[in-house]
N, C-alpha and C. Protein backbone atom coordinates (compact mmCIF):
# COMPACT_ATOMS: atom_id res chain seq x y z
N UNK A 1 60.35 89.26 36.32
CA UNK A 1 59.74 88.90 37.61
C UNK A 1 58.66 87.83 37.42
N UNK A 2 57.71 87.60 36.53
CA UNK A 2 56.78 87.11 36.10
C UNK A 2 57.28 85.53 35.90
N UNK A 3 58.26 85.58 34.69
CA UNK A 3 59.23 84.48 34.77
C UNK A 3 59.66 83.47 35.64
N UNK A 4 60.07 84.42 36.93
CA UNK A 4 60.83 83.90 38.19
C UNK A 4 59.51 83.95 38.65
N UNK A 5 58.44 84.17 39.26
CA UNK A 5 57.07 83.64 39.73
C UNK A 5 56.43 82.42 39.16
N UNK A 6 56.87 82.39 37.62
CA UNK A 6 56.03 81.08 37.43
C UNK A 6 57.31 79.70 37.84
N UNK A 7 58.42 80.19 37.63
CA UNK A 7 59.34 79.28 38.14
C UNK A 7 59.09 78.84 39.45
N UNK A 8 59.52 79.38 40.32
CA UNK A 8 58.78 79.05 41.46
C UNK A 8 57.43 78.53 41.95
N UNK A 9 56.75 78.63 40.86
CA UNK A 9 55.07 78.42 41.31
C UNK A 9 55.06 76.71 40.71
N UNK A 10 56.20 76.26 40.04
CA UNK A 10 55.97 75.28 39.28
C UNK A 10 56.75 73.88 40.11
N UNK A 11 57.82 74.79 40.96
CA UNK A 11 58.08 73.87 41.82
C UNK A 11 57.06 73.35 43.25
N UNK A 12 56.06 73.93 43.00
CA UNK A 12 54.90 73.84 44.01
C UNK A 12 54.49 72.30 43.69
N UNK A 13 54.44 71.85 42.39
CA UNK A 13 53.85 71.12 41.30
C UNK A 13 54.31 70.19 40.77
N UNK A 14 54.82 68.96 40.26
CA UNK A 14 56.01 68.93 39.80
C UNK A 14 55.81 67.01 39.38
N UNK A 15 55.37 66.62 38.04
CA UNK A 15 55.29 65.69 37.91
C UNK A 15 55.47 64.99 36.84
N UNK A 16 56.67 63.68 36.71
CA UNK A 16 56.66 62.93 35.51
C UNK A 16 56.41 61.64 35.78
N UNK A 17 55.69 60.84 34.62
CA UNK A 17 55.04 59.90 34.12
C UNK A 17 55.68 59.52 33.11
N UNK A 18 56.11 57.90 33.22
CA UNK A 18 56.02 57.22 31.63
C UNK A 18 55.26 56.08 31.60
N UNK A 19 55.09 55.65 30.68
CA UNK A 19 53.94 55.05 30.40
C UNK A 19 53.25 54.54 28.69
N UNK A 20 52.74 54.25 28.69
CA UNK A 20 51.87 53.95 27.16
C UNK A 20 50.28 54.27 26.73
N UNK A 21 50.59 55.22 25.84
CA UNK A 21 49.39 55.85 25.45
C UNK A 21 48.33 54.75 24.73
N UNK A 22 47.47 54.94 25.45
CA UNK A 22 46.28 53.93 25.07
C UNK A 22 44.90 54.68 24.51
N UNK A 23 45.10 55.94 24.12
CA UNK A 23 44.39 56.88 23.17
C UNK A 23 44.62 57.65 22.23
N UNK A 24 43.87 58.21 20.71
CA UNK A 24 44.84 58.94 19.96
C UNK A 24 44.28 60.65 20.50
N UNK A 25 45.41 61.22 20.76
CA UNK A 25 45.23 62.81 20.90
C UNK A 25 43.53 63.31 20.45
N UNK A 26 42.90 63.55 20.85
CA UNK A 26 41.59 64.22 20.48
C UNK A 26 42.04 65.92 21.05
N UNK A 27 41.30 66.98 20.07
CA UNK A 27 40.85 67.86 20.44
C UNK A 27 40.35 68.38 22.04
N UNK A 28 40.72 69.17 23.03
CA UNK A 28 39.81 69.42 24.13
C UNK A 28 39.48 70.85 24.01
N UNK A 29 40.63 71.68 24.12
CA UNK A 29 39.48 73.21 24.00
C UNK A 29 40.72 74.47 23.43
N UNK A 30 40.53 75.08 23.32
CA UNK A 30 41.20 76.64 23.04
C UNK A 30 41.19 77.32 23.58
N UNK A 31 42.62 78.43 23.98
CA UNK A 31 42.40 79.04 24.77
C UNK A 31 43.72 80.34 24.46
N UNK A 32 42.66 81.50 24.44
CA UNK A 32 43.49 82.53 23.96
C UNK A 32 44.71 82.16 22.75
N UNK A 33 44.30 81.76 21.65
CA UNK A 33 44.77 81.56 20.80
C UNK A 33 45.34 80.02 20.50
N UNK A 34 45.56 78.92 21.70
CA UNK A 34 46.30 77.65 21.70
C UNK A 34 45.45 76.73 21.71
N UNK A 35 46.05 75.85 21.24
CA UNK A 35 44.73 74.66 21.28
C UNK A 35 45.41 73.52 21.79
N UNK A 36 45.13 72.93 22.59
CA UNK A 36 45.09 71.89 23.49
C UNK A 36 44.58 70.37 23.28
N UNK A 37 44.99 69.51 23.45
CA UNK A 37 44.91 68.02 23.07
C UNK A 37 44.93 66.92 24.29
N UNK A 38 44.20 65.63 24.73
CA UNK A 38 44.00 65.39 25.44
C UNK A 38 44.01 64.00 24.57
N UNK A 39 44.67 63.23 25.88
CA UNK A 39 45.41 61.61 25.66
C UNK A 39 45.54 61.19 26.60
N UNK A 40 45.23 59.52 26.97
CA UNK A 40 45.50 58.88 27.98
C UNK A 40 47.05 58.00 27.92
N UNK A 41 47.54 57.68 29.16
CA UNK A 41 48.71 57.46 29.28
C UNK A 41 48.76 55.98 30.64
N UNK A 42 48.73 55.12 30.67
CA UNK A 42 48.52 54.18 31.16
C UNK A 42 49.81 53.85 31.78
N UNK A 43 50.45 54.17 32.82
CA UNK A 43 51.28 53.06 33.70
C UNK A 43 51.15 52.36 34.42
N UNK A 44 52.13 51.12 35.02
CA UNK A 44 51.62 50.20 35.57
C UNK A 44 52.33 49.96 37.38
N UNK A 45 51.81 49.65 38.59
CA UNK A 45 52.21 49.76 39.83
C UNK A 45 52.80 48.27 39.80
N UNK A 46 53.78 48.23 40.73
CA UNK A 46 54.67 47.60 41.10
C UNK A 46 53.33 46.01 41.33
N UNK A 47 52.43 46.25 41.81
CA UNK A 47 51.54 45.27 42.03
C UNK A 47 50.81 44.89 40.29
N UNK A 48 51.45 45.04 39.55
CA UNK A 48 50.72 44.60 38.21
C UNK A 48 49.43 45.81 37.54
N UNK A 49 48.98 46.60 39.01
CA UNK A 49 47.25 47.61 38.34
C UNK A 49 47.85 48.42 37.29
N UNK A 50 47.11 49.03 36.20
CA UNK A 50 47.57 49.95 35.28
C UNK A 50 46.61 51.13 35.74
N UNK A 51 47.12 52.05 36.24
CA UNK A 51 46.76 53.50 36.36
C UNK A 51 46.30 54.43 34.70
N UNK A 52 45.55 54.52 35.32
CA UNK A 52 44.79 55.64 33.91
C UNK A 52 45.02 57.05 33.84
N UNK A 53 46.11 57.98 33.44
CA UNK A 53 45.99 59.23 33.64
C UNK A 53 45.88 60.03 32.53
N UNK A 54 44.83 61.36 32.55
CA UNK A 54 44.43 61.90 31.29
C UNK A 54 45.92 62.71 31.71
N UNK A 55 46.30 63.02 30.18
CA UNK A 55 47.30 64.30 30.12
C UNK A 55 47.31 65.06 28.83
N UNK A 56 46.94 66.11 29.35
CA UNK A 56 46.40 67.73 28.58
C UNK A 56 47.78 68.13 27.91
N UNK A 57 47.81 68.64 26.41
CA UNK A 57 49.45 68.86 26.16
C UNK A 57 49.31 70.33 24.88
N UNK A 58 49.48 71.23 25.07
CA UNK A 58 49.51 72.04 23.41
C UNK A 58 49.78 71.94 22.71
N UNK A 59 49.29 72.36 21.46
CA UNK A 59 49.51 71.43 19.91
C UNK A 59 50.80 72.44 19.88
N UNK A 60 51.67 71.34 19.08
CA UNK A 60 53.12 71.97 18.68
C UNK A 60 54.30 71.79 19.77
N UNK A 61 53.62 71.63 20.88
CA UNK A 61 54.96 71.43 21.84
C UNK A 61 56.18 70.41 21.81
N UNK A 62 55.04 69.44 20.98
CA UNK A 62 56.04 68.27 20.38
C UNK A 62 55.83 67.71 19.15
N UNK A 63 56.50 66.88 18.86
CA UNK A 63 55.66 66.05 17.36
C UNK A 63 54.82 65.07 17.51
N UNK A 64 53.52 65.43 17.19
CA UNK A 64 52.66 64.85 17.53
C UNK A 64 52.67 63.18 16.93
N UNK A 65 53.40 63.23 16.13
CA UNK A 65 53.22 62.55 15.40
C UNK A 65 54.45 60.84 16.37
N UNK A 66 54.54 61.21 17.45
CA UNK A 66 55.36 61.12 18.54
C UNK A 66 54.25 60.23 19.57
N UNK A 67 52.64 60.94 19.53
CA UNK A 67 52.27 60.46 20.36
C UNK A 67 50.94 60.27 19.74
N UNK A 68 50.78 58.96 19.83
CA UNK A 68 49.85 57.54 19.30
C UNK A 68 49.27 56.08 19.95
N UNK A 69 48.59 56.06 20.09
CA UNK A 69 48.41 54.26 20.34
C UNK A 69 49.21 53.14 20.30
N UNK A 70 49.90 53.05 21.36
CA UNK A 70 50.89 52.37 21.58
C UNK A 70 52.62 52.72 22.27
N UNK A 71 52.26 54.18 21.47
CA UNK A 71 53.62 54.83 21.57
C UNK A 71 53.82 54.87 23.09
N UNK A 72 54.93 54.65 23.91
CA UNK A 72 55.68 55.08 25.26
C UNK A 72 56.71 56.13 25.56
N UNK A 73 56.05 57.09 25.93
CA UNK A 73 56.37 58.48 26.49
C UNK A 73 56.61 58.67 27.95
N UNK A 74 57.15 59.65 28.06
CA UNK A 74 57.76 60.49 29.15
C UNK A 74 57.15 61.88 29.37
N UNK A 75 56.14 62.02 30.51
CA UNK A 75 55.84 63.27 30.25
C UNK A 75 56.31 63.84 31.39
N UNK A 76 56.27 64.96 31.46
CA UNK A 76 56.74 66.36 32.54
C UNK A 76 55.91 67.30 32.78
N UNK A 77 55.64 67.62 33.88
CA UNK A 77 54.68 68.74 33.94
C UNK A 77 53.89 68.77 35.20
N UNK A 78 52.84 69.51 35.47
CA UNK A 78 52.08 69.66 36.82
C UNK A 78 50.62 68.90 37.40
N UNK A 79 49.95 68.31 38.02
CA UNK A 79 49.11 67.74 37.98
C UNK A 79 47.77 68.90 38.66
N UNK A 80 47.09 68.70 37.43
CA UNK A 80 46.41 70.50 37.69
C UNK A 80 44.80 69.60 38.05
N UNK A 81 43.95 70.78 38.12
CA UNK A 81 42.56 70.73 38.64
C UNK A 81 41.66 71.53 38.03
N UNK A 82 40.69 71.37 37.64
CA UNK A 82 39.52 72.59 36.85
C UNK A 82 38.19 72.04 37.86
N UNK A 83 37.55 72.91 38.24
CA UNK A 83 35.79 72.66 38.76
C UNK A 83 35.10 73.09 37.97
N UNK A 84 34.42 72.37 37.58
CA UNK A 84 33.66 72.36 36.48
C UNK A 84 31.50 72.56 37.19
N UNK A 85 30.76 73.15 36.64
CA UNK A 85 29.50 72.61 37.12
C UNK A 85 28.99 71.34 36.23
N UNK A 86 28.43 70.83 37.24
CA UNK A 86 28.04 69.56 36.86
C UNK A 86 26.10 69.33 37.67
N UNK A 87 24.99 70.11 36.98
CA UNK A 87 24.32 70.14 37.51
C UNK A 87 24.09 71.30 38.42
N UNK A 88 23.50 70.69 39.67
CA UNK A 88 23.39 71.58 40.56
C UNK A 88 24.55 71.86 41.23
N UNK A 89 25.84 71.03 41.29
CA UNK A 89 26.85 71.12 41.76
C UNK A 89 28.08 71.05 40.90
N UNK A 90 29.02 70.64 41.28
CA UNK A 90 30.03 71.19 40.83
C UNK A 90 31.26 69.93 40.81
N UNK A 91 32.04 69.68 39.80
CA UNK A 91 32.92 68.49 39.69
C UNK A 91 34.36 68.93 39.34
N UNK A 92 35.30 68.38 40.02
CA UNK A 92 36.38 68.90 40.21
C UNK A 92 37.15 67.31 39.21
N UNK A 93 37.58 68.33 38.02
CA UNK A 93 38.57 67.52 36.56
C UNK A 93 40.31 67.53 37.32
N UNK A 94 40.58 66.39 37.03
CA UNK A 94 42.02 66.16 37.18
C UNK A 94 42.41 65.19 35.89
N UNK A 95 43.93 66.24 36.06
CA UNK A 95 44.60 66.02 34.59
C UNK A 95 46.09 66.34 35.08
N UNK A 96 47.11 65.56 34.14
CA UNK A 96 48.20 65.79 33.94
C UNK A 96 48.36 67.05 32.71
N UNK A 97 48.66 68.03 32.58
CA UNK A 97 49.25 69.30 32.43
C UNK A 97 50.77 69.21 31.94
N UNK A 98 50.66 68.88 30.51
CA UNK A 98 52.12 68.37 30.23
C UNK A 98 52.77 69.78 29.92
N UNK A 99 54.37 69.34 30.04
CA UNK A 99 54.97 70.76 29.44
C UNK A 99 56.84 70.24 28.88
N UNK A 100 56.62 68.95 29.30
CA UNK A 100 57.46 68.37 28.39
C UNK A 100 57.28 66.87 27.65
N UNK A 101 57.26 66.39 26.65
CA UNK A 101 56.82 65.17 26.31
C UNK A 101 58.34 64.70 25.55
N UNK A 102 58.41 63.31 26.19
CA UNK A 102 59.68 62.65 24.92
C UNK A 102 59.33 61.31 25.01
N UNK A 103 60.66 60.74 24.39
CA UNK A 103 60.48 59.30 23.95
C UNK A 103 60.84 58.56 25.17
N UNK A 104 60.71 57.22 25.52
CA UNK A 104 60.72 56.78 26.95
C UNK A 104 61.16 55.10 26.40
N UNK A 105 62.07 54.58 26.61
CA UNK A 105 62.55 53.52 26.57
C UNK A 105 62.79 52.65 28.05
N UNK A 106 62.56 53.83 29.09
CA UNK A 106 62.53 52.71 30.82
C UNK A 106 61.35 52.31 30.93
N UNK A 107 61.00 51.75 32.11
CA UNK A 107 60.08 51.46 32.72
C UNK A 107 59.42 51.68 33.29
N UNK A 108 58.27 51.89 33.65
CA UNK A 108 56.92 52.67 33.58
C UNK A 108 57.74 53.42 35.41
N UNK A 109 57.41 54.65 34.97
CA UNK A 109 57.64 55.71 35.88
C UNK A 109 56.19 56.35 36.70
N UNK A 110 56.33 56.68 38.03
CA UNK A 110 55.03 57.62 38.25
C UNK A 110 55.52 57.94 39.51
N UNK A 111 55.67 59.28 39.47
CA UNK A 111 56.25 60.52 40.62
C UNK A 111 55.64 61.88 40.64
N UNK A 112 55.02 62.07 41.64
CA UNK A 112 54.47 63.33 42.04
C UNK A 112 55.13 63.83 43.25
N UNK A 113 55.38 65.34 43.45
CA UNK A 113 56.25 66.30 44.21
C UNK A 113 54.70 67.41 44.72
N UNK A 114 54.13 67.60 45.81
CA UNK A 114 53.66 69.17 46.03
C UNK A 114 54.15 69.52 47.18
N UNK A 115 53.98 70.71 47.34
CA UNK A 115 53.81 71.74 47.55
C UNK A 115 52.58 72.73 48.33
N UNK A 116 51.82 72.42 49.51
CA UNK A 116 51.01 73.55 49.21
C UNK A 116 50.10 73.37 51.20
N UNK A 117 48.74 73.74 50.71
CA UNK A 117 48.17 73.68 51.99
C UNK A 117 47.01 72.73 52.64
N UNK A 118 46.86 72.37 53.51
CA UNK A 118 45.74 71.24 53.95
C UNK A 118 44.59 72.52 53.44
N UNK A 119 43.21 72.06 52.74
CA UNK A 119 42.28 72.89 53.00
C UNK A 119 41.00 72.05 53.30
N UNK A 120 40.91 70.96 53.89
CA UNK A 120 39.90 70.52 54.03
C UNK A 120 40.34 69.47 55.27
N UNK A 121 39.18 69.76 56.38
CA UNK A 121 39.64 68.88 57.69
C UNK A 121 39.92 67.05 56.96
N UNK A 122 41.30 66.67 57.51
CA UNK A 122 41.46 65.23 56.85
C UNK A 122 40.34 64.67 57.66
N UNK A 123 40.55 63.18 56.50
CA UNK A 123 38.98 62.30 57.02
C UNK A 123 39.95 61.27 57.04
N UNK A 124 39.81 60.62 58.46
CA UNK A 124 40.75 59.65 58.68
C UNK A 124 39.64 57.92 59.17
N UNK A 125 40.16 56.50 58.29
CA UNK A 125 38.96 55.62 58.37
C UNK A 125 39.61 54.61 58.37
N UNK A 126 38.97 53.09 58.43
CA UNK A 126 39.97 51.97 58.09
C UNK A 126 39.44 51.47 57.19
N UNK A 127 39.68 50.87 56.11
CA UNK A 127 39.37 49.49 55.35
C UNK A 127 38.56 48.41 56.14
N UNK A 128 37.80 47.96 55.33
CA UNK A 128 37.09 46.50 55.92
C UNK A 128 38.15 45.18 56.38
N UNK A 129 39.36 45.40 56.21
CA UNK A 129 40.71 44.68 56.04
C UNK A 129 41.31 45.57 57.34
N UNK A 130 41.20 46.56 57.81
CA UNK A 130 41.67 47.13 58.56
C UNK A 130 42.54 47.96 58.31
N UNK A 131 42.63 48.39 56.82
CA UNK A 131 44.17 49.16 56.66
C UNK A 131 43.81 50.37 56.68
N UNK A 132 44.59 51.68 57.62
CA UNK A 132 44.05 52.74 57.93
C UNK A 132 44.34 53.65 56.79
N UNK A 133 43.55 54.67 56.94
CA UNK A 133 43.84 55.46 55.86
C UNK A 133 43.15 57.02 55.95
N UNK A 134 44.21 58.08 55.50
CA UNK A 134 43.24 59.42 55.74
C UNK A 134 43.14 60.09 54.24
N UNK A 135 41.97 60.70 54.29
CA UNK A 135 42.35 61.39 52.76
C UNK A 135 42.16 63.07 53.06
N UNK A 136 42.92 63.73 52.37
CA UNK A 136 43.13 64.86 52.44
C UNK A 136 43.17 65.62 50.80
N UNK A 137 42.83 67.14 51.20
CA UNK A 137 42.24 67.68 49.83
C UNK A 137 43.75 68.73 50.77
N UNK A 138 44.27 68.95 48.68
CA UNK A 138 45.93 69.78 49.40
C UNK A 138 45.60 70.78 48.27
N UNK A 139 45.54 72.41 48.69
CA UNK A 139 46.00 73.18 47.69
C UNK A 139 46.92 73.76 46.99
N UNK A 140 47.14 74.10 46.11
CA UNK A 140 48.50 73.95 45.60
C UNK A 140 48.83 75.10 44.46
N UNK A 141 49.22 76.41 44.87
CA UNK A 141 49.24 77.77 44.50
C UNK A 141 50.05 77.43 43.16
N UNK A 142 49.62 78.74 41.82
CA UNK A 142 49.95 78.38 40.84
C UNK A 142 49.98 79.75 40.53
N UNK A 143 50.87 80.18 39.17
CA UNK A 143 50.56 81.63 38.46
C UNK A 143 49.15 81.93 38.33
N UNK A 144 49.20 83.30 38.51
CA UNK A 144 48.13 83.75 37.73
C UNK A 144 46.90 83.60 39.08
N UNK A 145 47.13 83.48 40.71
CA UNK A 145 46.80 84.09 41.52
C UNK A 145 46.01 82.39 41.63
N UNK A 146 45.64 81.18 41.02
CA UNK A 146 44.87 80.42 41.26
C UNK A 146 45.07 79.25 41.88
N UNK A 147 44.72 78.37 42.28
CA UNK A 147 45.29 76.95 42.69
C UNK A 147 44.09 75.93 42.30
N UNK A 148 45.09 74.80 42.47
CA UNK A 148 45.07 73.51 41.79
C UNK A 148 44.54 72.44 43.37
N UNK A 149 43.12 72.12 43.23
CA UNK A 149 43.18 71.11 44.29
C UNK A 149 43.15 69.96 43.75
N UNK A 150 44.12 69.21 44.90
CA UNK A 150 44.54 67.43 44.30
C UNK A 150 43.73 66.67 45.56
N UNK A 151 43.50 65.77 45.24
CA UNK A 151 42.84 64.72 46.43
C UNK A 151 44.23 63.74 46.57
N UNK A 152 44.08 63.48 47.58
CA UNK A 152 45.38 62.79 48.41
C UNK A 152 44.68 61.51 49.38
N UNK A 153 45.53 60.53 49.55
CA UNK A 153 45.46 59.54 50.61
C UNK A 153 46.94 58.98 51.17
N UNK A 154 46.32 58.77 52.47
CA UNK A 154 47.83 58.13 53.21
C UNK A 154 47.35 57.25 53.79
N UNK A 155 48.63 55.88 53.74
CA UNK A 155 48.25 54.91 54.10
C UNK A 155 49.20 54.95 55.51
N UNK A 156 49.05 53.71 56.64
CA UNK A 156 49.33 53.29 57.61
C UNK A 156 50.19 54.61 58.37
N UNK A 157 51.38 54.74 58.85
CA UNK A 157 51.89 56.12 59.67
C UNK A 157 51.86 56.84 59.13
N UNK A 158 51.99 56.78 57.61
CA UNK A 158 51.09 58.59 56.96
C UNK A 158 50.08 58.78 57.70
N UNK A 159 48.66 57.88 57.40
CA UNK A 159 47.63 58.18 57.59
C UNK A 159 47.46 58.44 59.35
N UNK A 160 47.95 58.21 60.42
CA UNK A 160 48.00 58.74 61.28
C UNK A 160 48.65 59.77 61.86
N UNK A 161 49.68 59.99 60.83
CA UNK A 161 50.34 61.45 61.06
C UNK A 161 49.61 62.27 60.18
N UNK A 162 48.78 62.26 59.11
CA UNK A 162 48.08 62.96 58.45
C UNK A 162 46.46 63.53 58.83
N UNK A 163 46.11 62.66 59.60
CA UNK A 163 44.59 62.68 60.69
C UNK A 163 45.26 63.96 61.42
N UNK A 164 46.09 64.18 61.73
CA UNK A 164 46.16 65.21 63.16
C UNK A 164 46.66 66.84 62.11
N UNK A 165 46.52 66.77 60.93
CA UNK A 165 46.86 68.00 60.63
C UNK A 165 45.85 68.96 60.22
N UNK A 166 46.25 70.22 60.66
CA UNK A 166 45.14 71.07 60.87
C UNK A 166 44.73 71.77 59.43
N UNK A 167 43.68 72.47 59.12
CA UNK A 167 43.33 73.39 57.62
C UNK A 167 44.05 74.42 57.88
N UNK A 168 44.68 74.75 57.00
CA UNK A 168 45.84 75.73 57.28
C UNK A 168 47.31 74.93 56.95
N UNK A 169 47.40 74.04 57.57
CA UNK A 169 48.75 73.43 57.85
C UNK A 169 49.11 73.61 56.02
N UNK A 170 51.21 73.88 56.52
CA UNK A 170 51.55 73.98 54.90
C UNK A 170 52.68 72.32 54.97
N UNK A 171 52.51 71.96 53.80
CA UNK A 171 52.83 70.79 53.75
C UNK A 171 53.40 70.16 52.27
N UNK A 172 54.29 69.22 52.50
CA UNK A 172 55.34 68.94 51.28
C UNK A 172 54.54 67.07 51.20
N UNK A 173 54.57 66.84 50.16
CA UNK A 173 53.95 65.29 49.68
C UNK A 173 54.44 64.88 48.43
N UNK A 174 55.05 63.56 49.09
CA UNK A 174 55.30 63.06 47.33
C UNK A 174 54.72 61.43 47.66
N UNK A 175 54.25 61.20 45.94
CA UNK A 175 53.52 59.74 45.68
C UNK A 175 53.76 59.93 44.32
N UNK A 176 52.60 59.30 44.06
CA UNK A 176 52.34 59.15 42.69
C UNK A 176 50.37 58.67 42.27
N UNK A 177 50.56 59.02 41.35
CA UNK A 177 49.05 59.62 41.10
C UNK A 177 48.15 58.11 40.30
N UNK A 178 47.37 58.53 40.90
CA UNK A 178 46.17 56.37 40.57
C UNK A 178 44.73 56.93 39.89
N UNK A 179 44.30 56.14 39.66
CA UNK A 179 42.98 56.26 39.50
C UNK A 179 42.61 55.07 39.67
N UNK A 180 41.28 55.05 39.91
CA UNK A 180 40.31 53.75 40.43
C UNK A 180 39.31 54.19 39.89
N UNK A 181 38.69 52.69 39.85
CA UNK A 181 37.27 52.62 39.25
C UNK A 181 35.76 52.71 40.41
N UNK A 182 35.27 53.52 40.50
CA UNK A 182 33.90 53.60 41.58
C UNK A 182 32.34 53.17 40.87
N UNK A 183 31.20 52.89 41.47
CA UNK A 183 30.01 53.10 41.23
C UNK A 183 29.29 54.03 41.56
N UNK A 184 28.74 54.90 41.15
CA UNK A 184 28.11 56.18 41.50
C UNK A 184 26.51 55.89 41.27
N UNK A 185 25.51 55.70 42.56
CA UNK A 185 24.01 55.60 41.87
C UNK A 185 23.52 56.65 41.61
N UNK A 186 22.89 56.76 40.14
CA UNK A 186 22.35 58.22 40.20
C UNK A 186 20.79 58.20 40.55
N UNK A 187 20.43 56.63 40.70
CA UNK A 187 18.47 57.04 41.33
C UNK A 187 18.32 55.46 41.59
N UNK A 188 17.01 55.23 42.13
CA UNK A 188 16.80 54.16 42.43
C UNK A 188 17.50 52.94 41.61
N UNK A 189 17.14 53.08 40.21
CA UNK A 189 17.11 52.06 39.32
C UNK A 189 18.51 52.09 38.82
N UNK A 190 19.58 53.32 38.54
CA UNK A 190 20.23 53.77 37.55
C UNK A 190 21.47 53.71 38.12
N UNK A 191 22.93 53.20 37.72
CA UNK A 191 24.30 53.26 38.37
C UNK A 191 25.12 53.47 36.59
N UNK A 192 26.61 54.01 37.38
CA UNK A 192 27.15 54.04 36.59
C UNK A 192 28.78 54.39 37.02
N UNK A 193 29.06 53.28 35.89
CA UNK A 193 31.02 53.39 36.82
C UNK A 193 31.76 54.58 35.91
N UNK A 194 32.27 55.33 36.81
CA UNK A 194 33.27 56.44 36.90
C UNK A 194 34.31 56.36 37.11
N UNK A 195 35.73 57.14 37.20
CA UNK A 195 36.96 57.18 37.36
C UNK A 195 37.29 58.54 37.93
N UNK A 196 37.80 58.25 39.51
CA UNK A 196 38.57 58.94 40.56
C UNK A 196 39.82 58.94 39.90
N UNK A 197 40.68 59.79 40.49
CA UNK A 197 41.94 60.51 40.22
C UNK A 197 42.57 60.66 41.48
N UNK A 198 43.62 60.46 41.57
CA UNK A 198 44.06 60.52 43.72
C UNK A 198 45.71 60.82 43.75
N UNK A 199 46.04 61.16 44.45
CA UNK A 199 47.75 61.13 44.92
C UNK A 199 47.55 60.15 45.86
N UNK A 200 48.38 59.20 45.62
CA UNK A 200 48.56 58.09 47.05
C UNK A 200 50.17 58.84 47.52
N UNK A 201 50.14 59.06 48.92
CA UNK A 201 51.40 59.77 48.72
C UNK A 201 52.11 58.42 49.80
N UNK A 202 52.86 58.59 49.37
CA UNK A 202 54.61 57.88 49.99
C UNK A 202 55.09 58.70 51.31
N UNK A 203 55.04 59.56 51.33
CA UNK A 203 55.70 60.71 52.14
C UNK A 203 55.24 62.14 52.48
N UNK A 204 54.92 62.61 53.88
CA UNK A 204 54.45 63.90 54.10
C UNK A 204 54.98 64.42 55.18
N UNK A 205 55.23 65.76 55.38
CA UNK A 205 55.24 66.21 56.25
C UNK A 205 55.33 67.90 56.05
N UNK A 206 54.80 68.02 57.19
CA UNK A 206 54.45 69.67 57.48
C UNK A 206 55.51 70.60 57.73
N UNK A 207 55.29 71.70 56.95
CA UNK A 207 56.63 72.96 57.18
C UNK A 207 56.32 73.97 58.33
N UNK A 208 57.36 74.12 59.17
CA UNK A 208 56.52 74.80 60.33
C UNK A 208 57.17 76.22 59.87
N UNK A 209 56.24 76.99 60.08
CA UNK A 209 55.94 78.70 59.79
C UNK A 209 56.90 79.27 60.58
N UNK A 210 57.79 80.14 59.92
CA UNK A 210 58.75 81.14 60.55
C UNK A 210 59.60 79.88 60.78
């Protein structure tokens, strides 16, 4: 039963990437006996940008010796979330969650599938250019009773079919996953550039209940 729960919980989730690793595997943490490794994976959008995505993988799942600086892989797996405290508050980590890794000879791939629920009223705005846009926080149920929040944006009739959906609403989205570069001031004098994590999604729409 457990089995068939996480099966199902995984189709909630559901994401492959290829791309070129532009870091060597470092150490990240342990956990109940496994130890875990963390690498960046760089693909590139149809417009030339190269997307930055961390992806988390367990030692042994593959040959590591597979994945290196330079090397181009194929990964598989879920695009997960940890909140972390950060201070007085609290920072929400996004990561690719590998669970299959191979060798990748196409061309840079990036596809995300969820699954799950609006939990935060969308914030719907335009660009200084005018291009509309809503962003939405989607939860996204996982084994083990927890979920995974992803930050999301929709552009032009997404983003106006996505403004009108309610917290609660259950909802299916596919894109593919970006990161961008921001400035964050931390005091009068002091800034410092950071890296967002996002689903730009392609496609949404809501499952109606019963």
């Amino acid at each position: 039963r457990q089995d068939k729960e996480k099966r199902a919980m995984h189709k909630n989730n559901m994401a492959k990437i290829t791309g070129t690793v532009i870091t060597e595997p470092q150490y990240e943490h342990e956990t109940a006996g496994e130890l875990f490794y963390r690498t960046i994976l760089t693909t590139n959008r149809k417009s030339g940008y190269a997307d930055e995505i961390p992806v988390i993988f367990r030692k042994g799942m593959v040959d590591e010796n597979k994945i290196y600086y330079g090397a181009n892989i194929s990964v598989e797996g879920s695009f997960c979330s940890v909140n972390i405290p950060a201070g007085e508050k609290r920072k929400l980590i996004l990561f690719l969650f590998a669970e299959q890794i191979s060798d990748a000879a196409q061309e840079d791939d990036n596809y995300l599938f969820l699954h799950g629920f609006i939990c935060r009223q969308p914030v719907y705005r335009k660009t200084p250019s005018g291009r509309q846009i809503t962003d939405l926080l989607v939860a996204v149920n996982r084994p083990g009773g927890k979920s995974d929040y992803i930050p999301c944006i929709c552009w032009a009739g997404n983003a106006r079919y996505a403004k009108n959906l309610a917290v609660g609403s259950r909802i299916e989205l596919t894109g593919r996953i970006q990161s961008r570069e921001y400035v964050k001031k931390l005091d009068e004098e002091q800034q410092e550039t950071r890296v967002a994590y996002e689903v730009s999604a392609s496609r949404i729409y809501m499952i109606e209940e019963g």
